[in-house]
PDB file of N, CA and C in Angstrom:
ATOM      1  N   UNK A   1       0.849  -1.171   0.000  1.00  0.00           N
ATOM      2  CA  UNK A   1       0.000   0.000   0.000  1.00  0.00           C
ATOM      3  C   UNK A   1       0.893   1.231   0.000  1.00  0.00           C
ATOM      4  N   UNK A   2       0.625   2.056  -1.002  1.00  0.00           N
ATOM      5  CA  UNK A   2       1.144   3.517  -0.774  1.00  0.00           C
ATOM      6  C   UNK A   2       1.470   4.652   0.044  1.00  0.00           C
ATOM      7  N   UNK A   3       1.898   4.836   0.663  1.00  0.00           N
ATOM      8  CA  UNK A   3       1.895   6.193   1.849  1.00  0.00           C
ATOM      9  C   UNK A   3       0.757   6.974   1.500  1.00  0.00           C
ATOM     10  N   UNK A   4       0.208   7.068   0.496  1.00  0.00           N
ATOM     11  CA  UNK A   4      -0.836   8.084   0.003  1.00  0.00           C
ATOM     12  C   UNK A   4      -2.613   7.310   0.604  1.00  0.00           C
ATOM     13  N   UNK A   5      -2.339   6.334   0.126  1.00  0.00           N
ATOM     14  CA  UNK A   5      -3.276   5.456   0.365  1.00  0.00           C
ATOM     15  C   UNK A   5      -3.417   5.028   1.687  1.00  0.00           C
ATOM     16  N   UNK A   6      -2.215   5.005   2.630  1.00  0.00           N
ATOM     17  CA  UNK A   6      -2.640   4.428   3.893  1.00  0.00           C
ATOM     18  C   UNK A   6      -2.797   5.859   4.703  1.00  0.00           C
ATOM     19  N   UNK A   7      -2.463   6.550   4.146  1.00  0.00           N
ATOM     20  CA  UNK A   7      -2.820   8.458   4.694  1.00  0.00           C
ATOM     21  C   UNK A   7      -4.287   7.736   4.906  1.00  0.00           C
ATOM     22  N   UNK A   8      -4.741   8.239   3.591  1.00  0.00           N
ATOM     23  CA  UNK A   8      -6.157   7.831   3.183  1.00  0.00           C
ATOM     24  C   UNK A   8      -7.170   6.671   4.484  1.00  0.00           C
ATOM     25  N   UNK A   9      -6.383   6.068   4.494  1.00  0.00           N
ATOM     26  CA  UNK A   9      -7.265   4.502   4.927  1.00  0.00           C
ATOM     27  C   UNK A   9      -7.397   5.457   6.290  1.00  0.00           C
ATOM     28  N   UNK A  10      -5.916   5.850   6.831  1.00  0.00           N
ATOM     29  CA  UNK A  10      -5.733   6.046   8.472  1.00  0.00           C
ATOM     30  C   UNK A  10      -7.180   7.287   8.645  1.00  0.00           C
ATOM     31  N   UNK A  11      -6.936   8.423   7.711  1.00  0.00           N
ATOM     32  CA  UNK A  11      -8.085   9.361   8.431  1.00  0.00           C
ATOM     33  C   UNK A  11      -9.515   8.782   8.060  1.00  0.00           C
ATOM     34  N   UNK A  12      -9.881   8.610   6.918  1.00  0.00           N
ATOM     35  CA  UNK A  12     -10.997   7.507   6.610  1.00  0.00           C
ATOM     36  C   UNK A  12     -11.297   6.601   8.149  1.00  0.00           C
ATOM     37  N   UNK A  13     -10.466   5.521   8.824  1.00  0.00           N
ATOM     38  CA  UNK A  13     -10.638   5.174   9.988  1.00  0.00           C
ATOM     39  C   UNK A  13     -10.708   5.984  11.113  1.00  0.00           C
ATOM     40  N   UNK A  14      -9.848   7.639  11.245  1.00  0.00           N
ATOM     41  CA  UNK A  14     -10.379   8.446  12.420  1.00  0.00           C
ATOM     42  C   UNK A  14     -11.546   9.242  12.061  1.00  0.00           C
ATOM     43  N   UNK A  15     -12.003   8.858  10.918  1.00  0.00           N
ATOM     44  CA  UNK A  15     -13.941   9.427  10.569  1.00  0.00           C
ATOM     45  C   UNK A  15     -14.880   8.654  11.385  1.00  0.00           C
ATOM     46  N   UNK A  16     -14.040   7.182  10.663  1.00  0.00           N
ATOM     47  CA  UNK A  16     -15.478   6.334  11.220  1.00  0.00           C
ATOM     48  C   UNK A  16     -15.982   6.142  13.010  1.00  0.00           C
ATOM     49  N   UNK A  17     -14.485   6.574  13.334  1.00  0.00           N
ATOM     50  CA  UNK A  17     -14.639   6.354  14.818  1.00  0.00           C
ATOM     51  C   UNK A  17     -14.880   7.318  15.575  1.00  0.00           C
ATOM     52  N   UNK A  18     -14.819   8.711  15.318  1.00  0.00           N
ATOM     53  CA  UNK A  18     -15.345   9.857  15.788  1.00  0.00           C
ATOM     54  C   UNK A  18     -16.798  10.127  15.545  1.00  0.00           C
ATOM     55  N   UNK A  19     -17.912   8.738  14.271  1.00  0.00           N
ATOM     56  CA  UNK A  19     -18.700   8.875  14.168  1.00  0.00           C
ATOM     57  C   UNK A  19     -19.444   8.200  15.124  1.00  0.00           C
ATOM     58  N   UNK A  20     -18.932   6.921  15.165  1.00  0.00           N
ATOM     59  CA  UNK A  20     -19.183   6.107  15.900  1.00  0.00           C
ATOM     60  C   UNK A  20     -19.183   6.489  17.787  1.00  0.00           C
ATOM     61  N   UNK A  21     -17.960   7.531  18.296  1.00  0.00           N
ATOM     62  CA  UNK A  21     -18.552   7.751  19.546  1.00  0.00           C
ATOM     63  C   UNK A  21     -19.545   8.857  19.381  1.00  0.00           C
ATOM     64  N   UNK A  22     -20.054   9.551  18.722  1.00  0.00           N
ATOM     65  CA  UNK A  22     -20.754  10.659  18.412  1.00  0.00           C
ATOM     66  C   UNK A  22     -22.170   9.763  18.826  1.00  0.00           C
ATOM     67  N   UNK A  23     -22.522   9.068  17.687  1.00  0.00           N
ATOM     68  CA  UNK A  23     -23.584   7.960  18.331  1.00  0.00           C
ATOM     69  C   UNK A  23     -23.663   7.493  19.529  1.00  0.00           C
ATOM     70  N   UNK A  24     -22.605   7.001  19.711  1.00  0.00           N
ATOM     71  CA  UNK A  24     -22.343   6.176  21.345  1.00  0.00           C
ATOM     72  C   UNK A  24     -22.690   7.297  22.261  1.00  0.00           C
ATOM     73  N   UNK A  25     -22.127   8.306  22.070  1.00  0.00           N
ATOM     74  CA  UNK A  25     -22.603   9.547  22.821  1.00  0.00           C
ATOM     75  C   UNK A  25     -24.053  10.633  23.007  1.00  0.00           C
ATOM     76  N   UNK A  26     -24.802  10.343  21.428  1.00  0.00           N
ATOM     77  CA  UNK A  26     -25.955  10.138  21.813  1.00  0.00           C
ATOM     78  C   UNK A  26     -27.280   9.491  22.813  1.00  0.00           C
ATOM     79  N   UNK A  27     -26.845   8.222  22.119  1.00  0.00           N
ATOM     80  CA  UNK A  27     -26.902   7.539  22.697  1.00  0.00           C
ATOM     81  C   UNK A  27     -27.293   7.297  24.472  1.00  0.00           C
ATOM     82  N   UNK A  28     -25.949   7.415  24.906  1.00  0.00           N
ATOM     83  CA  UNK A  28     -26.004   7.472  25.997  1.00  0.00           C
ATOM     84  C   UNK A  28     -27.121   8.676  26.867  1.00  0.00           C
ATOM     85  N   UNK A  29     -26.906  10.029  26.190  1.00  0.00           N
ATOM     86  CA  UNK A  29     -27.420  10.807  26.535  1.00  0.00           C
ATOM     87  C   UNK A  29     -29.372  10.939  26.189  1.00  0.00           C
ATOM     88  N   UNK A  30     -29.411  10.299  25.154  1.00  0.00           N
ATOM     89  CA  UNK A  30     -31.164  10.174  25.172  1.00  0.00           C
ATOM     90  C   UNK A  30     -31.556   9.135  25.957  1.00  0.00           C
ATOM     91  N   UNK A  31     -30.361   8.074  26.276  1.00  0.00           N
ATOM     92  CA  UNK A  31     -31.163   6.982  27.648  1.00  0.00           C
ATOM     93  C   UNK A  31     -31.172   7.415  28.485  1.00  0.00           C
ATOM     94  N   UNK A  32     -29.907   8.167  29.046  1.00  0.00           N
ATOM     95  CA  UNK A  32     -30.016   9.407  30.470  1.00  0.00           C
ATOM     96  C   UNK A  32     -31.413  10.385  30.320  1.00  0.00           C
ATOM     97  N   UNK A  33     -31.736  10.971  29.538  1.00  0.00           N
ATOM     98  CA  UNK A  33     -32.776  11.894  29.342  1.00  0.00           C
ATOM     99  C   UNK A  33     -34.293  11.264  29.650  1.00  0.00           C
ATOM    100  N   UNK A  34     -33.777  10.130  29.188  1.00  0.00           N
ATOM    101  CA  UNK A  34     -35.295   9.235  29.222  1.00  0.00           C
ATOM    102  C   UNK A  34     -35.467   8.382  30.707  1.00  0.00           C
ATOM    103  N   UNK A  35     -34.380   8.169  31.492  1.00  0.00           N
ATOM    104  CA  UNK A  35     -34.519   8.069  32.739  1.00  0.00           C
ATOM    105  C   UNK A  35     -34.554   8.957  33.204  1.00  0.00           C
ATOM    106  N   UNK A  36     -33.811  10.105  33.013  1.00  0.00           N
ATOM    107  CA  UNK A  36     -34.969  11.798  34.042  1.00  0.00           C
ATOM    108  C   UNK A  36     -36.689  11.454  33.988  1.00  0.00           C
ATOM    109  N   UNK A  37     -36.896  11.345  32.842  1.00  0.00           N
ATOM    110  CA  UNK A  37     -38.127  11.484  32.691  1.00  0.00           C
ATOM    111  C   UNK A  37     -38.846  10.595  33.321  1.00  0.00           C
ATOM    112  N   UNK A  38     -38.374   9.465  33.327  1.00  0.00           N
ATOM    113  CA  UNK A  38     -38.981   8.101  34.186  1.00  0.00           C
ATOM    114  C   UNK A  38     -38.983   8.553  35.897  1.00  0.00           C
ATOM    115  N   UNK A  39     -37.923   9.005  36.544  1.00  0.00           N
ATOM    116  CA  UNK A  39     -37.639   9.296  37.361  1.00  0.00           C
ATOM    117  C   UNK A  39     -38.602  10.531  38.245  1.00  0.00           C
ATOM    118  N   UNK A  40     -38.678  11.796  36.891  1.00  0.00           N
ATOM    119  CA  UNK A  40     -39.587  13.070  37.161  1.00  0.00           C
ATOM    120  C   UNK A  40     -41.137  12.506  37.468  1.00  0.00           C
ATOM    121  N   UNK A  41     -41.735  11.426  36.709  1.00  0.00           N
ATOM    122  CA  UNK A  41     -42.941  10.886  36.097  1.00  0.00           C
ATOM    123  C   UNK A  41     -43.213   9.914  37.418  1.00  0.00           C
ATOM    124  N   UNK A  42     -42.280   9.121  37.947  1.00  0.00           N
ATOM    125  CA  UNK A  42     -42.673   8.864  39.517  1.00  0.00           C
ATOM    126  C   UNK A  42     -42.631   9.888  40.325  1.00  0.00           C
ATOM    127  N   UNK A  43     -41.737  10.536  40.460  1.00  0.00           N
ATOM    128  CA  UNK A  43     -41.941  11.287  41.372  1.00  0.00           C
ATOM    129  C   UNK A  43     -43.154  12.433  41.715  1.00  0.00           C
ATOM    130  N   UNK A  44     -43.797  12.314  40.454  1.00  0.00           N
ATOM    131  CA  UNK A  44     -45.420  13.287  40.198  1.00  0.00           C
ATOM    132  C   UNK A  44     -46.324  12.399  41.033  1.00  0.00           C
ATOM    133  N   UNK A  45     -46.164  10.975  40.080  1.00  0.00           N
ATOM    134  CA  UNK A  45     -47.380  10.247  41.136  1.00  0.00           C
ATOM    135  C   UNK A  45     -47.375  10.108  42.470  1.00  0.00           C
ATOM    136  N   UNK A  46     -45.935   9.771  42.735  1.00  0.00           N
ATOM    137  CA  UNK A  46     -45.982   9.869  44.186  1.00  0.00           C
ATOM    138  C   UNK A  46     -46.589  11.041  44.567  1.00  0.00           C
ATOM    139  N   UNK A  47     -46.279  12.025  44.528  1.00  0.00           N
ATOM    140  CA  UNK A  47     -47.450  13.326  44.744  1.00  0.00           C
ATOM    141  C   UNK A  47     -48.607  13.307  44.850  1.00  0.00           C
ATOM    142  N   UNK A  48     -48.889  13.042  43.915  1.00  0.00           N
ATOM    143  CA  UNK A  48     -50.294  12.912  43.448  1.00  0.00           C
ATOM    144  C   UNK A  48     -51.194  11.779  44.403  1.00  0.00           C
ATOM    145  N   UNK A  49     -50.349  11.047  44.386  1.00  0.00           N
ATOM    146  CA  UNK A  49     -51.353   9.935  45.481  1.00  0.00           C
ATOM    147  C   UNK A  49     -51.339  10.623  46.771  1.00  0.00           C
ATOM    148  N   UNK A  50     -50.278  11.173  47.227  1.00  0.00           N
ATOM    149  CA  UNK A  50     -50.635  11.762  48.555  1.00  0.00           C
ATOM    150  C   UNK A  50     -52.105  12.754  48.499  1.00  0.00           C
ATOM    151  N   UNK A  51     -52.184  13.540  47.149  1.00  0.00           N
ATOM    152  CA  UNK A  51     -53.326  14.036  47.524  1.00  0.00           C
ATOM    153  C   UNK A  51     -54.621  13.405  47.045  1.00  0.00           C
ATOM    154  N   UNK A  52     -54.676  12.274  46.648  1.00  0.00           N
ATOM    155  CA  UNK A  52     -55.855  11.671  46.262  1.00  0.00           C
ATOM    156  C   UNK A  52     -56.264  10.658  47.107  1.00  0.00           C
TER     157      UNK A  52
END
């Protein structure tokens, strides 16, 4: 393989993997978001039953 070509391959591979934690990092953060919400959403009912 060419020096030109494995240039190529090497940043081509630091794309795919900066895409890849980008996702992973999504990711993570809409399951965190979605356990706030789980978390906020008990903590209403619990409320709520106290006054009902």
């Amino acid at each position: 393989m060419s020096a030109k070509k494995f240039e190529d391959f090497e940043v081509g591979i630091d794309d795919l993997f900066d895409v890849s934690d980008a996702a992973c990092l999504t990711t993570k953060l809409d399951r965190r978001r979605r356990i706030e919400e789980l978390e906020e959403e008990k903590r209403l009912r619990e409320e709520l039953s106290e006054f009902a």
